[in-house]
C-alpha atoms as a PDB file:
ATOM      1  CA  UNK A   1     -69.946  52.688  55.302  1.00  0.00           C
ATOM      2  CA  UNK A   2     -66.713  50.789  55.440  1.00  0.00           C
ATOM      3  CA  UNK A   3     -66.766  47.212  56.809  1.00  0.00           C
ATOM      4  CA  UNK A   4     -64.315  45.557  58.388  1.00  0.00           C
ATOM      5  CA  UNK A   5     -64.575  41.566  56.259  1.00  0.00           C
ATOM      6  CA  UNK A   6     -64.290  38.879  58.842  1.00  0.00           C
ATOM      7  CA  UNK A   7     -61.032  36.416  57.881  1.00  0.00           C
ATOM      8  CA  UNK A   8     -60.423  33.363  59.588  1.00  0.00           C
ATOM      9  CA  UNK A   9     -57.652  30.586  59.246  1.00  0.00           C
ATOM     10  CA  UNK A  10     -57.628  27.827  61.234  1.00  0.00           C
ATOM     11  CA  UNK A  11     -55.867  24.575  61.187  1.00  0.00           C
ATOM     12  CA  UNK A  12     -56.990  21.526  62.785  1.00  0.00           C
ATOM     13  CA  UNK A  13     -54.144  18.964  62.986  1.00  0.00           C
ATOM     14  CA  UNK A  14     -56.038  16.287  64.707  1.00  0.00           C
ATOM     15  CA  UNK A  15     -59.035  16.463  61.857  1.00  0.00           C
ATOM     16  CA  UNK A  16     -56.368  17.075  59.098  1.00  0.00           C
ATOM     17  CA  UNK A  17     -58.149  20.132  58.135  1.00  0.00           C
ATOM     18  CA  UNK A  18     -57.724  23.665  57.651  1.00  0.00           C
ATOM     19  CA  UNK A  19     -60.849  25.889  57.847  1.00  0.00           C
ATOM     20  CA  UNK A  20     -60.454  29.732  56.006  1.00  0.00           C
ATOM     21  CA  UNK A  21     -63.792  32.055  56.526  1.00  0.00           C
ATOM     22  CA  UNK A  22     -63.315  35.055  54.751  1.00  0.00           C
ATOM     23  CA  UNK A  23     -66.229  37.714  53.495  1.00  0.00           C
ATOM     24  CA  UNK A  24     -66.216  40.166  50.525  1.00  0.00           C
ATOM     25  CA  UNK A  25     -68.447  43.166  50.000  1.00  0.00           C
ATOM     26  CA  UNK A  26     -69.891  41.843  47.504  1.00  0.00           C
ATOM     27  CA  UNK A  27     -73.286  39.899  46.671  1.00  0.00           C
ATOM     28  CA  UNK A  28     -73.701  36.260  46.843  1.00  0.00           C
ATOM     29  CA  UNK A  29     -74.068  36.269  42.900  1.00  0.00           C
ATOM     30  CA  UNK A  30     -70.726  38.311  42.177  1.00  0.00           C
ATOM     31  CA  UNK A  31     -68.940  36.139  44.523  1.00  0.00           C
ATOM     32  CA  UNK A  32     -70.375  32.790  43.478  1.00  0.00           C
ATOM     33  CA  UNK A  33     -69.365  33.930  39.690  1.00  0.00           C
ATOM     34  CA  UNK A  34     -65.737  34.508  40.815  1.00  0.00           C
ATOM     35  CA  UNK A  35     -65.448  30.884  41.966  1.00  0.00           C
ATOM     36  CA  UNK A  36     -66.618  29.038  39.430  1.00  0.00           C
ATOM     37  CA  UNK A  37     -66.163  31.226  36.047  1.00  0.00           C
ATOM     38  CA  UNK A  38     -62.486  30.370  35.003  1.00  0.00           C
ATOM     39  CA  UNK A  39     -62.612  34.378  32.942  1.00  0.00           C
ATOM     40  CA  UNK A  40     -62.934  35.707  36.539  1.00  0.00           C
ATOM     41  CA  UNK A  41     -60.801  32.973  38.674  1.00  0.00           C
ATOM     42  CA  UNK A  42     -58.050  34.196  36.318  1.00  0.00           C
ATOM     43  CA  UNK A  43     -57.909  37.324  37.203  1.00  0.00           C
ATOM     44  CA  UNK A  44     -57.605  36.638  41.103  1.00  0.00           C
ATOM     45  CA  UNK A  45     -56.900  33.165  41.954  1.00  0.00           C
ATOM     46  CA  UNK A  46     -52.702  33.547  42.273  1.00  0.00           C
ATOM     47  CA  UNK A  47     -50.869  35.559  44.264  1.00  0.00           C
ATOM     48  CA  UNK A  48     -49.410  38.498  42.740  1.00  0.00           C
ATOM     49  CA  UNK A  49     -47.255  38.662  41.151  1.00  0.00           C
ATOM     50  CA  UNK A  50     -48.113  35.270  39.823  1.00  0.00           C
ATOM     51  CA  UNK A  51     -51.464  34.692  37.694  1.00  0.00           C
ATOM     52  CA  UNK A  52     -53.884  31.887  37.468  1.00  0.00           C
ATOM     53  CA  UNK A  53     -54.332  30.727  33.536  1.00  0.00           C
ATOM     54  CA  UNK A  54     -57.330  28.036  32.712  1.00  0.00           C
ATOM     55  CA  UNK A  55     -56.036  25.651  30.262  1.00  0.00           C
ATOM     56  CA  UNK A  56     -59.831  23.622  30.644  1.00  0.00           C
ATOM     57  CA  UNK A  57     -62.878  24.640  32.830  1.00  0.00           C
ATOM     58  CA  UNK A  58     -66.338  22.483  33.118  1.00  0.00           C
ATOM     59  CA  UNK A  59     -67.841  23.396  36.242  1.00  0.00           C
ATOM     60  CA  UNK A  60     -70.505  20.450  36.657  1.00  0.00           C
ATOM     61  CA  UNK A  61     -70.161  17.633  38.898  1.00  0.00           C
ATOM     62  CA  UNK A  62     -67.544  15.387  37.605  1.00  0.00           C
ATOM     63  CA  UNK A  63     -66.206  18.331  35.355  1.00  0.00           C
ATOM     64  CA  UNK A  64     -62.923  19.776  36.272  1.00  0.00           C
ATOM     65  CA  UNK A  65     -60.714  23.176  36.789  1.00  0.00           C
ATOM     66  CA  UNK A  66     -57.572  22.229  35.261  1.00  0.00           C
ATOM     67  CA  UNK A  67     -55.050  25.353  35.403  1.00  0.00           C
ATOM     68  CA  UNK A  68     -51.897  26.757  35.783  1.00  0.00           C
ATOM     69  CA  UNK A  69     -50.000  28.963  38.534  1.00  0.00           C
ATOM     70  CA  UNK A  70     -47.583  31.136  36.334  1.00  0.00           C
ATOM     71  CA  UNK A  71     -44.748  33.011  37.911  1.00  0.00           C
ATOM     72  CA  UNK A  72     -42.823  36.488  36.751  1.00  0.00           C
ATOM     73  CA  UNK A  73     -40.263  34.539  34.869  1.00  0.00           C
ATOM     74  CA  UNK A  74     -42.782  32.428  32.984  1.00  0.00           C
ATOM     75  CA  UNK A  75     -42.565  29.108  35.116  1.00  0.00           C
ATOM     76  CA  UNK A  76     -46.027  26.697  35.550  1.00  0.00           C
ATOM     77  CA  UNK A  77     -47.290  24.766  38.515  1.00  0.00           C
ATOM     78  CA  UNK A  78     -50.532  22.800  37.476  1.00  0.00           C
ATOM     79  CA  UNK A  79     -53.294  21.968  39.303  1.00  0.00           C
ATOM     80  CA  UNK A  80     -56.816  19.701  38.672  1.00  0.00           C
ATOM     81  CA  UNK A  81     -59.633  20.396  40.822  1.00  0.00           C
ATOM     82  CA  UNK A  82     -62.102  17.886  39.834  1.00  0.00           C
ATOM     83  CA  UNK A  83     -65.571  18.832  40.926  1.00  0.00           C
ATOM     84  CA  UNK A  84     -67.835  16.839  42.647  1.00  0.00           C
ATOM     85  CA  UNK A  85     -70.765  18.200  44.099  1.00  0.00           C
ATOM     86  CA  UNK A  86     -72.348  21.240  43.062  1.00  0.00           C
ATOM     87  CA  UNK A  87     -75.402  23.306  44.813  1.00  0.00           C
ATOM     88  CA  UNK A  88     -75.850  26.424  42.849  1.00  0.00           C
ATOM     89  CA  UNK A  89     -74.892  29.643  44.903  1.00  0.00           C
ATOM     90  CA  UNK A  90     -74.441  27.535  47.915  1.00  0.00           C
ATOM     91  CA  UNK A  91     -71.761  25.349  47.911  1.00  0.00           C
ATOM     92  CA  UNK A  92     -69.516  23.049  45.592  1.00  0.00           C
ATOM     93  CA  UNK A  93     -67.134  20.228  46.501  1.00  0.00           C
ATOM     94  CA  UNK A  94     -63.569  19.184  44.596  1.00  0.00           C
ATOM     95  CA  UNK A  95     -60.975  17.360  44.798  1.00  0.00           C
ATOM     96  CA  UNK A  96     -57.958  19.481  44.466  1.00  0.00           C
ATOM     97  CA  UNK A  97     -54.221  18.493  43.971  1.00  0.00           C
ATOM     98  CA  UNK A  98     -51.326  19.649  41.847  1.00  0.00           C
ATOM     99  CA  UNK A  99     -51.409  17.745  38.143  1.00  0.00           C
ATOM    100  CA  UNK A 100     -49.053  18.443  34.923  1.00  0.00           C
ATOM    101  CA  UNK A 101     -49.949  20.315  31.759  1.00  0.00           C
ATOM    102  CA  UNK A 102     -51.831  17.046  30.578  1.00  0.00           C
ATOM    103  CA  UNK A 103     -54.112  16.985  33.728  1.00  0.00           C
ATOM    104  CA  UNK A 104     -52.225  14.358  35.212  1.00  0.00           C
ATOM    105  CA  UNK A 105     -52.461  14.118  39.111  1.00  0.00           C
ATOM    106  CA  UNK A 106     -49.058  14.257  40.405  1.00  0.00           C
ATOM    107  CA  UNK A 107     -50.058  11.663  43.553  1.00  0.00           C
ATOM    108  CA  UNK A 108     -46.400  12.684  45.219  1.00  0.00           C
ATOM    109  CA  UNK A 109     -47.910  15.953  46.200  1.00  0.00           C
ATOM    110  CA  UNK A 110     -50.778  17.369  48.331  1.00  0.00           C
ATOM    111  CA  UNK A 111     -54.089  16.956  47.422  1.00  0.00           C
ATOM    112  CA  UNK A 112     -57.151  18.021  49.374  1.00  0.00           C
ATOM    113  CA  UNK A 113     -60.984  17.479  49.374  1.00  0.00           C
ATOM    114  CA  UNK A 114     -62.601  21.268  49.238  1.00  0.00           C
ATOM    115  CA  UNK A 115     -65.687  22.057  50.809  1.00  0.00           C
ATOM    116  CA  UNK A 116     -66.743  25.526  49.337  1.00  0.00           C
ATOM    117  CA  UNK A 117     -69.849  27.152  50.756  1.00  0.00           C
ATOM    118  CA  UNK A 118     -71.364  30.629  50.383  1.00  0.00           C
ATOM    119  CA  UNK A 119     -73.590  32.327  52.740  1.00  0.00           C
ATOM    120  CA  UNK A 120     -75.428  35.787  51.898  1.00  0.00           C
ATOM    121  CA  UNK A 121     -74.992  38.369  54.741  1.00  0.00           C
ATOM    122  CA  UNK A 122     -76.773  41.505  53.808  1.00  0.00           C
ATOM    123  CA  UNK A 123     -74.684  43.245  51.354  1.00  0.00           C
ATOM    124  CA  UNK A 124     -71.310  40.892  52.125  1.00  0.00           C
ATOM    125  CA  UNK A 125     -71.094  37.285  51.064  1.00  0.00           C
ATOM    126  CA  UNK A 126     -68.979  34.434  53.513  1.00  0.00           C
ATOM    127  CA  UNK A 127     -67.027  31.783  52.067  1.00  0.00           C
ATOM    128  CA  UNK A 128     -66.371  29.045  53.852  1.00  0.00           C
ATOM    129  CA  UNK A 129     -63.513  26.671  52.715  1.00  0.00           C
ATOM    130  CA  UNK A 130     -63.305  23.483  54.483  1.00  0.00           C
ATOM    131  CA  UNK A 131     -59.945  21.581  53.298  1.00  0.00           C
ATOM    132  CA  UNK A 132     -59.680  17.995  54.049  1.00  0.00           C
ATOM    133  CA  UNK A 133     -56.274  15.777  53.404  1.00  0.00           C
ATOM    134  CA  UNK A 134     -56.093  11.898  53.630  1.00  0.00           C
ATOM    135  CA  UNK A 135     -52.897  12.782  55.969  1.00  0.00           C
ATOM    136  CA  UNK A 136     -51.026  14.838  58.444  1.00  0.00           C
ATOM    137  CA  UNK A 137     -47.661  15.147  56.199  1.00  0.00           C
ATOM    138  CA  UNK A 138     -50.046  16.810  53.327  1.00  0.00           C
ATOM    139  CA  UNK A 139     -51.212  18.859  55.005  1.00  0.00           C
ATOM    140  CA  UNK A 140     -47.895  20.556  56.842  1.00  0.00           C
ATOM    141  CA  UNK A 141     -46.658  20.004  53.547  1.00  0.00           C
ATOM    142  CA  UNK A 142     -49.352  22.549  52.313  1.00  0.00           C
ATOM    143  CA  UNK A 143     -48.765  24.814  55.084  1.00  0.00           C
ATOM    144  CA  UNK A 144     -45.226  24.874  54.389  1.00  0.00           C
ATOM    145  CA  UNK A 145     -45.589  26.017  50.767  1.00  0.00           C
ATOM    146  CA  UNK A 146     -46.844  29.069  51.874  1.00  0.00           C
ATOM    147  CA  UNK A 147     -51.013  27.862  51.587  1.00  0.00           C
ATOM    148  CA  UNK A 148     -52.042  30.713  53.917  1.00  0.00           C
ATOM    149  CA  UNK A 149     -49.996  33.833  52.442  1.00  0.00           C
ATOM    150  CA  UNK A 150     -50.999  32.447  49.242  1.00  0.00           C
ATOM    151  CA  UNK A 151     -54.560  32.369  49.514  1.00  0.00           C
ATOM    152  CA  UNK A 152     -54.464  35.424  52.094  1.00  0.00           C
ATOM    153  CA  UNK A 153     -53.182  37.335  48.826  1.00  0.00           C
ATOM    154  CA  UNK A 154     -55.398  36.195  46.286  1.00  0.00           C
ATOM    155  CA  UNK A 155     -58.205  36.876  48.438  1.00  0.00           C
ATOM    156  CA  UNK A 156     -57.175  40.426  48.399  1.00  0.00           C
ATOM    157  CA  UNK A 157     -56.997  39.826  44.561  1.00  0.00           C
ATOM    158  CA  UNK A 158     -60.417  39.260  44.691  1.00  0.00           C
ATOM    159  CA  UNK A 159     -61.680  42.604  46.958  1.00  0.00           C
ATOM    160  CA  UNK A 160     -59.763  44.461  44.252  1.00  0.00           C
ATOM    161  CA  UNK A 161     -62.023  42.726  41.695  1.00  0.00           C
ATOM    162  CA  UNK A 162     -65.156  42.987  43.567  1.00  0.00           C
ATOM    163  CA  UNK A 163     -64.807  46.712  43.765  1.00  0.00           C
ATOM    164  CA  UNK A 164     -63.919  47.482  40.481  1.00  0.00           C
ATOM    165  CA  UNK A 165     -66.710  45.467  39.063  1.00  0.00           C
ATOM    166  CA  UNK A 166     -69.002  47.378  41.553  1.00  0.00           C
ATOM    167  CA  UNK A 167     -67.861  50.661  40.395  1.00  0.00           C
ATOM    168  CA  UNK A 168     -68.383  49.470  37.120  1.00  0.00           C
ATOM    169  CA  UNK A 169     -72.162  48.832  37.608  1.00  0.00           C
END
C-alpha cells in the first residue's frame, strides 16, 4: 500500500524558527541510522547533484559532524554541526553553521540550533526539525540560499535510500 509521507515547512519569523516535519517509510531504526552515521548521511544529505563528504564524524554529545557540500565542478562549502544533546532514537540537538576545511566556524554566516526528533508511526518514522537562529537576518539569509529546495531534495535523497535498503533486506 502506497502512502502518501506527510511534509511540512513552516517558518516562524516572530520565533526565528523554521519547523520541517517530514516522514519516510521506513522504521525508526533505519531512519535514526541515516542521521547520525556519516557512511549513510553521505549518501543523501546534499542536493543532487551535489554530495555530502564527512571529513570527521563523533556523534556523542560534544562530538561533532564536520563535512563538506561538494558541487559538479568540484567546489566545497563546509559545515560543523557540533552535537549537543543526544537521546538515542529519539532526538539529538546541534549547533549547526557553515565552518572551513579546518572546522573553523565562519561566525559571518548562518548558524542555527537543531532540534532533531524522531517519532515511530507504524511502519513510517516522523522527523521533526526544529531550527532556531539568534536573529531574523540569519534566518532570511538561510531562506534565501535556497534552505527549503535544498533540504526538500535531499529528503527525497533519502526515500531513494530507504527503499533501496528495504529491497535489499
Amino acid at each position: 500500500m502506497k502512502h502518501d509521507l506527510a511534509f511540512e515547512f513552516s517558518v516562524n519569523k516572530e520565533n526565528k524558527t523554521i519547523t520541517v516535519k517530514r516522514e519516510f517509510a521506513a522504521e525508526l531504526p533505519l531512519v535514526w541510522d541515516a542521521y547520525t552515521k556519516s557512511e549513510i548521511l553521505d549518501q543523501w544529505w546534499a542536493p543532487k547533484p551535489w554530495k555530502a563528504r564527512t571529513k570527521t564524524m563523533d556523534f556523542r554529545e560534544g562530538g561533532h559532524w564536520h563535512y563538506a557540500m561538494v558541487g559538479p565542478e568540484g567546489e566545497e562549502h563546509w559545515a560543523l554541526a557540533t552535537y549537543k544533546t543526544i537521546d538515542p532514537k529519539r532526538r539529538f540537538t546541534a549547533l549547526d553553521g557553515f565552518a572551513d576545511a579546518e572546522g573553523v566556524v565562519n561566525t559571518e554566516m548562518p548558524q542555527s540550533d537543531w532540534e532533531v526528533s524522531f517519532t515511530p508511526i507504524q511502519e513510517l518514522t516522523l522527523v521533526e526539525n526544529l531550527i532556531t537562529f539568534d536573529d531574523l537576518a540569519q534566518l532570511e539569509t538561510t531562506i534565501q540560499m535556497g534552505f527549503k529546495e535544498g533540504l526538500t531534495a535531499a529528503m527525497e535523497n533519502l526515500d531513494q535510500l530507504l527503499a533501496a535498503q528495504k529491497q535489499e533486506a
